[in-house]
PDB file of N, CA and C in Angstrom:
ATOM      1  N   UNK A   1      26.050  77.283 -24.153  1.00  0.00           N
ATOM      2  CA  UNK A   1      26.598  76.039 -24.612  1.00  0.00           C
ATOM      3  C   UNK A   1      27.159  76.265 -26.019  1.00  0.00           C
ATOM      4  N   UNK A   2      28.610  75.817 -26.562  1.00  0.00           N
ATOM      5  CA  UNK A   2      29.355  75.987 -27.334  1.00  0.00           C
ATOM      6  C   UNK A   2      28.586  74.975 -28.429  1.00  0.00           C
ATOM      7  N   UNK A   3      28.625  75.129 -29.329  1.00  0.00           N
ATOM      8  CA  UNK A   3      27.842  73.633 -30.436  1.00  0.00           C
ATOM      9  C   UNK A   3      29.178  73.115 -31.267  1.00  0.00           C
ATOM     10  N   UNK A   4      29.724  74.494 -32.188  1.00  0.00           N
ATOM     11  CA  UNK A   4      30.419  73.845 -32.147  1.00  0.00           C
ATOM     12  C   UNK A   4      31.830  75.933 -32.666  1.00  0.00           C
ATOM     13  N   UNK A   5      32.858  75.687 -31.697  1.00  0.00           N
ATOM     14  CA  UNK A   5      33.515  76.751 -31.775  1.00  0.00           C
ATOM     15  C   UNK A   5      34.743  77.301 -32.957  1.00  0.00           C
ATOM     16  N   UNK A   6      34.394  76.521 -33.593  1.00  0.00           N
ATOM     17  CA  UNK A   6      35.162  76.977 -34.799  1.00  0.00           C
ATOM     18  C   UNK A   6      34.672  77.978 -35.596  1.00  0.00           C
ATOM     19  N   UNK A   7      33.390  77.584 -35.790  1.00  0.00           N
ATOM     20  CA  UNK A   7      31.585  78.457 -36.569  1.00  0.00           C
ATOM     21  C   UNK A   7      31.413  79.115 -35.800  1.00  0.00           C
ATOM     22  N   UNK A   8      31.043  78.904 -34.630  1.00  0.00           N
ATOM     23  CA  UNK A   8      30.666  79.689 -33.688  1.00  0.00           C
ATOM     24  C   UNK A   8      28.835  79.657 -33.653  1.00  0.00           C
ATOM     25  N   UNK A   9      28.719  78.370 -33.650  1.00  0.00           N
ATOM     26  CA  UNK A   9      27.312  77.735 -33.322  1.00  0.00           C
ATOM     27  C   UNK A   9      27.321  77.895 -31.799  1.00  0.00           C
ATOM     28  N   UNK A  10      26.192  78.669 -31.373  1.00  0.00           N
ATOM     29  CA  UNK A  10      26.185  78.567 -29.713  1.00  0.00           C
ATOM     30  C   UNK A  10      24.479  78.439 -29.584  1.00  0.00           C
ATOM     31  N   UNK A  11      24.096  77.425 -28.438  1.00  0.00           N
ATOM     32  CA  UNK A  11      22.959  77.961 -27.666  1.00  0.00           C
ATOM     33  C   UNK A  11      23.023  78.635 -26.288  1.00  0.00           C
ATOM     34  N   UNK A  12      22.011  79.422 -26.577  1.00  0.00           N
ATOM     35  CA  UNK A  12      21.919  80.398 -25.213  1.00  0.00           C
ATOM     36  C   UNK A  12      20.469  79.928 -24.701  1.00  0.00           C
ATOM     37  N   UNK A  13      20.124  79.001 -23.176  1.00  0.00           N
ATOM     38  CA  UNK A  13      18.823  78.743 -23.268  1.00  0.00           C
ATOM     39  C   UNK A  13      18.814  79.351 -21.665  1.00  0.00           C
ATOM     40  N   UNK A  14      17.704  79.887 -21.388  1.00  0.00           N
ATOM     41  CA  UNK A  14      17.033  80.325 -19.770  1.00  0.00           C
ATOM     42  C   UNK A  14      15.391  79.842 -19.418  1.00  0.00           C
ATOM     43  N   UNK A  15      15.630  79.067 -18.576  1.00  0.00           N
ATOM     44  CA  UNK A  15      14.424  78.419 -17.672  1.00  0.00           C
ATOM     45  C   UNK A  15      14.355  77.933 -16.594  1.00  0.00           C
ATOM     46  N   UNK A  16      13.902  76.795 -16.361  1.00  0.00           N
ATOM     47  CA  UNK A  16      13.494  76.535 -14.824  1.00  0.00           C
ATOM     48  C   UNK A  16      13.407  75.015 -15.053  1.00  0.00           C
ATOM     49  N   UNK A  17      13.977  74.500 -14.087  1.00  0.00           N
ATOM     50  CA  UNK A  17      14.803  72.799 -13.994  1.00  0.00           C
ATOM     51  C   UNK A  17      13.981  72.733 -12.427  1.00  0.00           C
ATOM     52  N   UNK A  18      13.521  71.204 -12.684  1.00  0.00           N
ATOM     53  CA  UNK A  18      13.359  70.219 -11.517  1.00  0.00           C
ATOM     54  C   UNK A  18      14.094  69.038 -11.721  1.00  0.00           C
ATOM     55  N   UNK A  19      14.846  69.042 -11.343  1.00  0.00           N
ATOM     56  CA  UNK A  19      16.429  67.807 -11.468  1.00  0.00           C
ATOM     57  C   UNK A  19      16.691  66.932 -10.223  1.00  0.00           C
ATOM     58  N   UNK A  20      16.795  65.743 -10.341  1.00  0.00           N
ATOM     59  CA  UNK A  20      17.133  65.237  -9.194  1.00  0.00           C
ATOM     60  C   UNK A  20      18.508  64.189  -9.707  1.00  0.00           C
ATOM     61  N   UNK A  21      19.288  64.733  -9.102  1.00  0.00           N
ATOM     62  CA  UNK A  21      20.553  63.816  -9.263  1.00  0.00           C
ATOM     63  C   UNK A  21      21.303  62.845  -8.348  1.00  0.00           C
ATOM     64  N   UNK A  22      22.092  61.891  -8.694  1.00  0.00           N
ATOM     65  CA  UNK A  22      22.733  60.945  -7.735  1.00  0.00           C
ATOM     66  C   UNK A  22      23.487  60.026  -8.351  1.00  0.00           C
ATOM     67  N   UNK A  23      24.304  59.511  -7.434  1.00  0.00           N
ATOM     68  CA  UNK A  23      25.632  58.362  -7.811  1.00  0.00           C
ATOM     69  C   UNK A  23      25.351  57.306  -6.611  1.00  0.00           C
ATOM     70  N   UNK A  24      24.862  55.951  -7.433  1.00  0.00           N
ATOM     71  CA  UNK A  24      25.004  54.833  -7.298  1.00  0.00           C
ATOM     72  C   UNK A  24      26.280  54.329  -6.490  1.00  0.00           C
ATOM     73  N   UNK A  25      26.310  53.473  -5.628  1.00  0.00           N
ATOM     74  CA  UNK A  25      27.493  52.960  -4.823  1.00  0.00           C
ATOM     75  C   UNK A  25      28.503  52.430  -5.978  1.00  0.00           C
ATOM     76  N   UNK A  26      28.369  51.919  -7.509  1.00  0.00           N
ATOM     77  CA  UNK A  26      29.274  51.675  -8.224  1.00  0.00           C
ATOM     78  C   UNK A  26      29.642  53.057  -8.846  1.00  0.00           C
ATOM     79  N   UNK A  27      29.051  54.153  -8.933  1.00  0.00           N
ATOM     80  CA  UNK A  27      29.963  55.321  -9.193  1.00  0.00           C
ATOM     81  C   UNK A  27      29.209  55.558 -10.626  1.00  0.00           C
ATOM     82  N   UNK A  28      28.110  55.049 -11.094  1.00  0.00           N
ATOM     83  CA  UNK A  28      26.850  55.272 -11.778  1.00  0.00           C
ATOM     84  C   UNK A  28      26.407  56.664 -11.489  1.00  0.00           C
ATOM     85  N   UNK A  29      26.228  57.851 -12.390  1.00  0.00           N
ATOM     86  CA  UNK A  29      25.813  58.790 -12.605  1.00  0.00           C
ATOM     87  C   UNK A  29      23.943  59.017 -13.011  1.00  0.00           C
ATOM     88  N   UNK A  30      23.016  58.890 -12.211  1.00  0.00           N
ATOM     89  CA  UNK A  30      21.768  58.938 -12.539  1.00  0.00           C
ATOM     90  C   UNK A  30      20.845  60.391 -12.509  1.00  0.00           C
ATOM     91  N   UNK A  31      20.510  60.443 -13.685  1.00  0.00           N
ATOM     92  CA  UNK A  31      20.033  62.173 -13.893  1.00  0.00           C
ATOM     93  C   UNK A  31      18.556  62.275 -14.144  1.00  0.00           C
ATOM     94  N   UNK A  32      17.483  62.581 -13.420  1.00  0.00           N
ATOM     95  CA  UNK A  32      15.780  62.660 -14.142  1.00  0.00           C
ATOM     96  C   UNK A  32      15.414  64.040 -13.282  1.00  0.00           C
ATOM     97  N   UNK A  33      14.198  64.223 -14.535  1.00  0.00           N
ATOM     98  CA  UNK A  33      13.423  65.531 -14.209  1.00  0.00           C
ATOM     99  C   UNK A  33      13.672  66.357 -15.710  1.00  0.00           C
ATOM    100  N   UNK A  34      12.520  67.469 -15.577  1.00  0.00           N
ATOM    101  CA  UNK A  34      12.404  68.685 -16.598  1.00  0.00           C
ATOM    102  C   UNK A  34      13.095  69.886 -16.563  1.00  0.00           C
ATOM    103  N   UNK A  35      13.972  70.499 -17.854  1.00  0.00           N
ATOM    104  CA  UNK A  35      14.332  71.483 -17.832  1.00  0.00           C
ATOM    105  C   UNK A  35      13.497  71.981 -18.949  1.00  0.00           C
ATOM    106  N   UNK A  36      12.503  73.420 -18.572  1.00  0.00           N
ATOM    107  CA  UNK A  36      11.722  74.069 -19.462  1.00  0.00           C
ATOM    108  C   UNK A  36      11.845  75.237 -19.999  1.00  0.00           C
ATOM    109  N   UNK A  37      12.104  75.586 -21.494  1.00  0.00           N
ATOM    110  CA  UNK A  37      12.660  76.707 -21.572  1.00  0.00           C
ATOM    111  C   UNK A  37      11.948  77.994 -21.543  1.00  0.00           C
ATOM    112  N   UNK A  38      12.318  78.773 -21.211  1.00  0.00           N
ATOM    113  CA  UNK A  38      11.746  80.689 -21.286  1.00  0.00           C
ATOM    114  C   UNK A  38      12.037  81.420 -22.221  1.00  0.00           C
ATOM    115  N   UNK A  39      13.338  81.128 -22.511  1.00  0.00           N
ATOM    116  CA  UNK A  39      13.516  81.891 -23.829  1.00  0.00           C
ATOM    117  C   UNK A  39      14.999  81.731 -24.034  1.00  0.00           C
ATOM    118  N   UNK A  40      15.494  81.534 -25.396  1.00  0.00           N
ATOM    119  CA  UNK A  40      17.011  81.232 -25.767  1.00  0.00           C
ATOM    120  C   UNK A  40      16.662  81.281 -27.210  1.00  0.00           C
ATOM    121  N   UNK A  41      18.106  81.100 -27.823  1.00  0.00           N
ATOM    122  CA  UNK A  41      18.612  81.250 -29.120  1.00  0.00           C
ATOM    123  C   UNK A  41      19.273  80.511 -29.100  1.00  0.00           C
ATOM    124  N   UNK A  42      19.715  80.122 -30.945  1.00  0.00           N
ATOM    125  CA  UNK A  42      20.689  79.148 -31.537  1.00  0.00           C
ATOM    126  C   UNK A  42      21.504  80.017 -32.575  1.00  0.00           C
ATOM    127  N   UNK A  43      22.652  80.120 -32.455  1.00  0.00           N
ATOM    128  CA  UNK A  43      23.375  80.806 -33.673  1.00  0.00           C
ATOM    129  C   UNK A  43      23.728  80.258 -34.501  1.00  0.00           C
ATOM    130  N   UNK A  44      23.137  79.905 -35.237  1.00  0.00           N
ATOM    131  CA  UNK A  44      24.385  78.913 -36.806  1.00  0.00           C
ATOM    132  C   UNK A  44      24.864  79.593 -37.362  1.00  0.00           C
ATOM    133  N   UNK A  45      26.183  78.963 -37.806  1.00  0.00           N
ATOM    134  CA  UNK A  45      27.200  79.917 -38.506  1.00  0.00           C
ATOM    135  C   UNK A  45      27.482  78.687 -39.308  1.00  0.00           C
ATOM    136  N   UNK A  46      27.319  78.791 -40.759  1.00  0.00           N
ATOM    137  CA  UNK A  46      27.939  77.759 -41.629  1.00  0.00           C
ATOM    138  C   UNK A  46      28.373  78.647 -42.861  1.00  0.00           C
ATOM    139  N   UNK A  47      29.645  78.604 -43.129  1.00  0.00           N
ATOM    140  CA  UNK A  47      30.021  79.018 -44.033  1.00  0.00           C
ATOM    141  C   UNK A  47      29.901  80.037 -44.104  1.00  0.00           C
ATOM    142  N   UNK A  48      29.789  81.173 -45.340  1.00  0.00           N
ATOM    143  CA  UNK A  48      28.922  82.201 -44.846  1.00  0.00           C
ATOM    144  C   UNK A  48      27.370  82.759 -44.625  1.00  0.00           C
ATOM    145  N   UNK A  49      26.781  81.798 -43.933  1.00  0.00           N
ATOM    146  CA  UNK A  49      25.450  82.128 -43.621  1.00  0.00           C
ATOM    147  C   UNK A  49      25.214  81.606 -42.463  1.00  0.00           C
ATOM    148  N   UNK A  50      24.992  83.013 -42.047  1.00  0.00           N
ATOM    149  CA  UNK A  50      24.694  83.328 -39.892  1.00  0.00           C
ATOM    150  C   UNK A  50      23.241  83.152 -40.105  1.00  0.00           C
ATOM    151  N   UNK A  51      22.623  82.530 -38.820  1.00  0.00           N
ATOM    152  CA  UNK A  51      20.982  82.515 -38.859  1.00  0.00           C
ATOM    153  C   UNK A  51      21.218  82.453 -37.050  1.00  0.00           C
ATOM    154  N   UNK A  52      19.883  83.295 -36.758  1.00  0.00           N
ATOM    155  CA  UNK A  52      19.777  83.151 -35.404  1.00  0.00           C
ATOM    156  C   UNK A  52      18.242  82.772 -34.995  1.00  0.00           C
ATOM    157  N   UNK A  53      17.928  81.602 -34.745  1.00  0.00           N
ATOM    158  CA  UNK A  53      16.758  80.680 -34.190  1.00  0.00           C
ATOM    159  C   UNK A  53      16.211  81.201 -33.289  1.00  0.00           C
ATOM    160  N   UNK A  54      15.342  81.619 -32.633  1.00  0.00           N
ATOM    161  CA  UNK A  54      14.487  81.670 -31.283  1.00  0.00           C
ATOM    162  C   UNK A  54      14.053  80.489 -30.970  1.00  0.00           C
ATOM    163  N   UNK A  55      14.124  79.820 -29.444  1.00  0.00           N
ATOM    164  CA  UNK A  55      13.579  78.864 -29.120  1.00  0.00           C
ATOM    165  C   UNK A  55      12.411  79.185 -28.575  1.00  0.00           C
ATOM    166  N   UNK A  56      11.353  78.460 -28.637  1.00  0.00           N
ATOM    167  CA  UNK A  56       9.853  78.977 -28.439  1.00  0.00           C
ATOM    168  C   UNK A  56       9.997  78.233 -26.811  1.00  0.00           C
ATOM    169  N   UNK A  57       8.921  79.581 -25.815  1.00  0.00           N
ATOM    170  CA  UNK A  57       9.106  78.729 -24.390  1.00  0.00           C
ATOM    171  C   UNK A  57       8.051  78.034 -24.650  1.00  0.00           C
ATOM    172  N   UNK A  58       8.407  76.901 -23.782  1.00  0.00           N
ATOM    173  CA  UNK A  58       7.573  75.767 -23.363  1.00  0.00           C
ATOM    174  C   UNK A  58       8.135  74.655 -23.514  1.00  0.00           C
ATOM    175  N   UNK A  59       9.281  74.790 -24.425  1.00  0.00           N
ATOM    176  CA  UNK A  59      10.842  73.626 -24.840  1.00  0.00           C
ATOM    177  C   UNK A  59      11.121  72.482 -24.126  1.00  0.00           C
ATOM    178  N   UNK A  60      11.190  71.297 -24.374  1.00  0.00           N
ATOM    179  CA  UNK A  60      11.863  70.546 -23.183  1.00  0.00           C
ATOM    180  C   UNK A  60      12.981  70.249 -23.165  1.00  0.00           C
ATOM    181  N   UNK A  61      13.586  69.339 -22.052  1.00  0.00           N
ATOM    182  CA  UNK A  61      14.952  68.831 -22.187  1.00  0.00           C
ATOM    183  C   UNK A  61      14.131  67.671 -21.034  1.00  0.00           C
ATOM    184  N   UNK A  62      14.352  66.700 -21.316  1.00  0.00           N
ATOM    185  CA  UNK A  62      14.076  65.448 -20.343  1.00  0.00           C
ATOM    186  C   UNK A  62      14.609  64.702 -19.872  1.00  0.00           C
ATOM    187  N   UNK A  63      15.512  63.975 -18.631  1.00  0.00           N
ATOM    188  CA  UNK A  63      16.189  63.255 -18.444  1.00  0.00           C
ATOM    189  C   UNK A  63      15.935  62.192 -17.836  1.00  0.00           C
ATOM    190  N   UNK A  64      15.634  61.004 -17.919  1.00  0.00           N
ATOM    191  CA  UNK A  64      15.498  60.055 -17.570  1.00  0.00           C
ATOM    192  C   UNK A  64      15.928  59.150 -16.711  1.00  0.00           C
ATOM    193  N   UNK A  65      17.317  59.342 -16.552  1.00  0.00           N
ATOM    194  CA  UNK A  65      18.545  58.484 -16.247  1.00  0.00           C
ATOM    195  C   UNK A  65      19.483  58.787 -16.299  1.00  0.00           C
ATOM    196  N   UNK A  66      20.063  58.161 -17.653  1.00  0.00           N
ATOM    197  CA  UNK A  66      21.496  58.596 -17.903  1.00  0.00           C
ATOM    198  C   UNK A  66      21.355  60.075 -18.401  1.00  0.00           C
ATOM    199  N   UNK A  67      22.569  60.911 -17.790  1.00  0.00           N
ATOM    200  CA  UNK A  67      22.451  61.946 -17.994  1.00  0.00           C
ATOM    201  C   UNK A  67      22.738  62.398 -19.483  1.00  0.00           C
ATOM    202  N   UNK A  68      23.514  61.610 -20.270  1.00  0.00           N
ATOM    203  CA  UNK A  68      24.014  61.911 -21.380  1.00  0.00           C
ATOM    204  C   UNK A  68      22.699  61.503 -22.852  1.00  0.00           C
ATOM    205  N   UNK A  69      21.926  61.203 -22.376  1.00  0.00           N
ATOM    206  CA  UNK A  69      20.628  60.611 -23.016  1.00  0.00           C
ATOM    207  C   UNK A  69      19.519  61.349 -22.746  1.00  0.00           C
ATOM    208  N   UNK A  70      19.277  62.433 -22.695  1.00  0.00           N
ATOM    209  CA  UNK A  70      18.109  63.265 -22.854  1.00  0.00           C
ATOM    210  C   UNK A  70      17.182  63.170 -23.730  1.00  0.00           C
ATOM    211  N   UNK A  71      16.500  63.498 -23.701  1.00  0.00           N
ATOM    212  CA  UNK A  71      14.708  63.626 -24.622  1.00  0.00           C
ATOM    213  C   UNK A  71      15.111  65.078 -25.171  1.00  0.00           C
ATOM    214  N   UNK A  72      15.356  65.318 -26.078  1.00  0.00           N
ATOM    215  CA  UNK A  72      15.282  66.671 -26.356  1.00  0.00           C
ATOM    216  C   UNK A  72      14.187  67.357 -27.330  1.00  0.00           C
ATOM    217  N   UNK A  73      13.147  68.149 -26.505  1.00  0.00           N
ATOM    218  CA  UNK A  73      11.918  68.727 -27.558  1.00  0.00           C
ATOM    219  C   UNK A  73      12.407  69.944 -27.957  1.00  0.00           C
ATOM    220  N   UNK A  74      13.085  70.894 -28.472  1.00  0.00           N
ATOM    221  CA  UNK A  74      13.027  71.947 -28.087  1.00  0.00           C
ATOM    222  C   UNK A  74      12.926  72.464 -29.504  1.00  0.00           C
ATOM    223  N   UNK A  75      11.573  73.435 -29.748  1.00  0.00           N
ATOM    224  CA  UNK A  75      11.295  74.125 -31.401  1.00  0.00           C
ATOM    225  C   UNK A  75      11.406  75.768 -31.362  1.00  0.00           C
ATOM    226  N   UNK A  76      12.286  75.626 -32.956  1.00  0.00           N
ATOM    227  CA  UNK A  76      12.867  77.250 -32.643  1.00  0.00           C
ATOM    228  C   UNK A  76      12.854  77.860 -33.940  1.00  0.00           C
ATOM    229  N   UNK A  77      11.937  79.009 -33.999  1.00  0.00           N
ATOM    230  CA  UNK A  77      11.341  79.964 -35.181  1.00  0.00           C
ATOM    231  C   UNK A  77      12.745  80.839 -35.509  1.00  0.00           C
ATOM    232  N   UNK A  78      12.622  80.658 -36.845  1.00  0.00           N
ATOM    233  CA  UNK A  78      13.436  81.742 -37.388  1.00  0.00           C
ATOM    234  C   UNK A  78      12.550  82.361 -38.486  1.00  0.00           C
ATOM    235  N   UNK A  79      13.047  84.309 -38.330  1.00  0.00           N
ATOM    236  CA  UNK A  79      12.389  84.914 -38.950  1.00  0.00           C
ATOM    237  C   UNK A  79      12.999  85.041 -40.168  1.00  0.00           C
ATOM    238  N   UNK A  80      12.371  85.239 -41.318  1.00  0.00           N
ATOM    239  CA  UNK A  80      12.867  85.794 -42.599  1.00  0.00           C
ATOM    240  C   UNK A  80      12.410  86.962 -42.735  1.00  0.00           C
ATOM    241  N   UNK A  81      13.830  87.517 -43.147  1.00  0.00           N
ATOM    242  CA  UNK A  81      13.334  89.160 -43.430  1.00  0.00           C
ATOM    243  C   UNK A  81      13.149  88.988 -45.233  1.00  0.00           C
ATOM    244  N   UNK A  82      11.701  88.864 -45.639  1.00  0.00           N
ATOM    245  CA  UNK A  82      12.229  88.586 -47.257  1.00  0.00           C
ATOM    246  C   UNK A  82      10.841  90.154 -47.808  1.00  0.00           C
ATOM    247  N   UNK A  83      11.276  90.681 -48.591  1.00  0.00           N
ATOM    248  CA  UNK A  83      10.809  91.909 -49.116  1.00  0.00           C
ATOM    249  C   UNK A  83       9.338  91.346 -49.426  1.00  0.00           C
ATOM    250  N   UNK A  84       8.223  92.098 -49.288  1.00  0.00           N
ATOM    251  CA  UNK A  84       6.721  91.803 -49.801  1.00  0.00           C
ATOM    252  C   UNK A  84       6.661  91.492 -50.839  1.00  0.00           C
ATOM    253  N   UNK A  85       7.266  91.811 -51.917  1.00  0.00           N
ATOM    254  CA  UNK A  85       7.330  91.966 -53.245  1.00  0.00           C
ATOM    255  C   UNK A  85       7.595  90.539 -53.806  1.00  0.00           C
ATOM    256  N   UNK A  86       8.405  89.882 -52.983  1.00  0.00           N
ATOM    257  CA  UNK A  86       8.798  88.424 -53.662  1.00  0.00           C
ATOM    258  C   UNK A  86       7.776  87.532 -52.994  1.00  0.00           C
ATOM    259  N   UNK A  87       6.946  87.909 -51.530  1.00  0.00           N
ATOM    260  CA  UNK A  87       6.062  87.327 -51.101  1.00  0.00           C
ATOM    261  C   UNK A  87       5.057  87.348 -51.973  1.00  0.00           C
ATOM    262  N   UNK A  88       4.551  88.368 -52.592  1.00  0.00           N
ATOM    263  CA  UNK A  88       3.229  88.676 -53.572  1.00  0.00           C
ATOM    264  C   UNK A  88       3.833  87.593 -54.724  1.00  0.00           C
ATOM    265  N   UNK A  89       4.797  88.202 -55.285  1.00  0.00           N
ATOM    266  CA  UNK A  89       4.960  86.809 -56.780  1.00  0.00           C
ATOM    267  C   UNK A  89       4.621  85.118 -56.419  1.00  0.00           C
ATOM    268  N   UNK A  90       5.696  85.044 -55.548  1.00  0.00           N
ATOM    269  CA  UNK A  90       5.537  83.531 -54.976  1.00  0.00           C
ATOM    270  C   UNK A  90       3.900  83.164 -54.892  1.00  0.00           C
ATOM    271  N   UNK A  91       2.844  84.125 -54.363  1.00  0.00           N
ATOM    272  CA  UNK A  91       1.739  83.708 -53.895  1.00  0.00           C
ATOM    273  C   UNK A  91       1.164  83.744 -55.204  1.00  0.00           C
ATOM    274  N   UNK A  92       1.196  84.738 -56.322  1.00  0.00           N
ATOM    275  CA  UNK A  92       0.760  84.635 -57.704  1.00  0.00           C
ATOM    276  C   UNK A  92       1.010  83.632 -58.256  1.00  0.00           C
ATOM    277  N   UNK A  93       2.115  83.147 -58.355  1.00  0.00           N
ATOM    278  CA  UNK A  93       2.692  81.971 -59.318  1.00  0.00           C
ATOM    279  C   UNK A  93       1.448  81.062 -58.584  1.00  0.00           C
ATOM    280  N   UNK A  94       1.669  80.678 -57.834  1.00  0.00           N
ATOM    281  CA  UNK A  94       0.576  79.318 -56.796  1.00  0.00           C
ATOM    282  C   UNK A  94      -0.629  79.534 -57.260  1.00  0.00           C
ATOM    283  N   UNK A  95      -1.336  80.447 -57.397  1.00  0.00           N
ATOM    284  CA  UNK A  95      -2.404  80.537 -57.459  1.00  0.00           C
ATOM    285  C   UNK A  95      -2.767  80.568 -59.234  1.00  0.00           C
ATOM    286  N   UNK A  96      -1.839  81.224 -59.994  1.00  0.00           N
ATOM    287  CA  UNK A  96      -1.529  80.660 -61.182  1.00  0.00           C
ATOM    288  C   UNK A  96      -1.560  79.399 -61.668  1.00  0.00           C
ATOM    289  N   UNK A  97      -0.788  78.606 -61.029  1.00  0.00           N
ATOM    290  CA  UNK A  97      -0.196  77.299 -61.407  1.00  0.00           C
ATOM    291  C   UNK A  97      -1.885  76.456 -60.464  1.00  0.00           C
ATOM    292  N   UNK A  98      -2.614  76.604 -59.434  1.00  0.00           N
ATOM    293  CA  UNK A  98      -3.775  76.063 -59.003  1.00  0.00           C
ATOM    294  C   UNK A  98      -4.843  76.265 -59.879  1.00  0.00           C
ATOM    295  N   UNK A  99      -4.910  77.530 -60.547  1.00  0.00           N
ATOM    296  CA  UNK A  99      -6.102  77.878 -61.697  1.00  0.00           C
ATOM    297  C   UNK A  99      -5.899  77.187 -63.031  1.00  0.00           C
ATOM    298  N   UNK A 100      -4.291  76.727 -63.513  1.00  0.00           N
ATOM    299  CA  UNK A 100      -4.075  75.731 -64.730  1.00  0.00           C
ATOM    300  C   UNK A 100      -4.251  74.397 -64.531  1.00  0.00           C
ATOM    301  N   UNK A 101      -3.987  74.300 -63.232  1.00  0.00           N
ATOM    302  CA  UNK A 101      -4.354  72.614 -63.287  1.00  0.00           C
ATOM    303  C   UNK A 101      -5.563  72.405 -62.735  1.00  0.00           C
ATOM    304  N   UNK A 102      -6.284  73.139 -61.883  1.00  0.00           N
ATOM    305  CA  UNK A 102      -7.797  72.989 -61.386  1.00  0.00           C
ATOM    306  C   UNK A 102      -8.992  73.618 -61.669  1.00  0.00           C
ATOM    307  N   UNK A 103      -8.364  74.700 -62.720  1.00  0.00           N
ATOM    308  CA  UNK A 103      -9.478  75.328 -63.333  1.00  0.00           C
ATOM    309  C   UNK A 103     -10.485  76.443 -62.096  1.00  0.00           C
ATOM    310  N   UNK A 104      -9.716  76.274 -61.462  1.00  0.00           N
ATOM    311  CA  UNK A 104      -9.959  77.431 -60.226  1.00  0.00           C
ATOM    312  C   UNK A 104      -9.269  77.930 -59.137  1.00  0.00           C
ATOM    313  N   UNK A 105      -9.446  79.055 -58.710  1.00  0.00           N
ATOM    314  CA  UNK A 105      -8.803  79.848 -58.212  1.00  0.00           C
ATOM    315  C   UNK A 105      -9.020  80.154 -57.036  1.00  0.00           C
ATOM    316  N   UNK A 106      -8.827  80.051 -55.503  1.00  0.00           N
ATOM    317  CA  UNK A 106      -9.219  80.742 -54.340  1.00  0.00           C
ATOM    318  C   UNK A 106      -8.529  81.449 -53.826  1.00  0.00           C
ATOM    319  N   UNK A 107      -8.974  82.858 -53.705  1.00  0.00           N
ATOM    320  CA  UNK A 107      -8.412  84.026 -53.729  1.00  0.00           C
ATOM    321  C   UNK A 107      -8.338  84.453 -51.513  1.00  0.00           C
ATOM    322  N   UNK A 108      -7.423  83.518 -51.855  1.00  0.00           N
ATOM    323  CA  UNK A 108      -7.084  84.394 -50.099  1.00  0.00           C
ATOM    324  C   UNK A 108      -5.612  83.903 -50.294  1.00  0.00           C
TER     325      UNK A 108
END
């Protein structure tokens, strides 16, 4: 699915759908059931900064009815590649800044 093709935002999702569909004698489009995901990605592209999301399985997509009205659950981890080194400061400063204002320190 295109998000949006200028950026070149795309999702890529793979799972397993129980869908039941149908059209009403007025020509009413009615859509229900679960689509659950297995595994997909999100590419954002904004400007210059690309990020690529993992969608975690177990995701939903829900349809109720109208098909264009979905429930959408779907949560998606992105990794940071950030050097140890700025992880260790960041965690110093905190624990710094917890020992000046609380007068103590817990060291994990």
């Amino acid at each position: 699915m295109v998000i949006d093709e200028a950026n070149g935002d795309v999702v890529h999702l793979k799972g397993e759908a129980s869908l039941n569909a149908g059209i009403d004698p007025s020509g009413k489009i009615n859509l229900t059931g679960t689509y659950e995901v297995n595994s997909g990605s999100y590419n954002l592209s904004y400007a210059t900064v690309k990020r690529k999301f993992n969608f975690k399985k177990g995701s939903t997509i829900v349809w109720t009815g109208d098909p264009t009205s979905a429930n959408i659950d779907l949560t998606a981890i992105y990794v940071a590649n950030v050097p140890q080194l700025i992880l260790l400061k960041i965690n110093y400063r905190a624990a710094i800044t917890r020992f000046n204002t609380s007068k103590s320190c817990p060291l994990m």
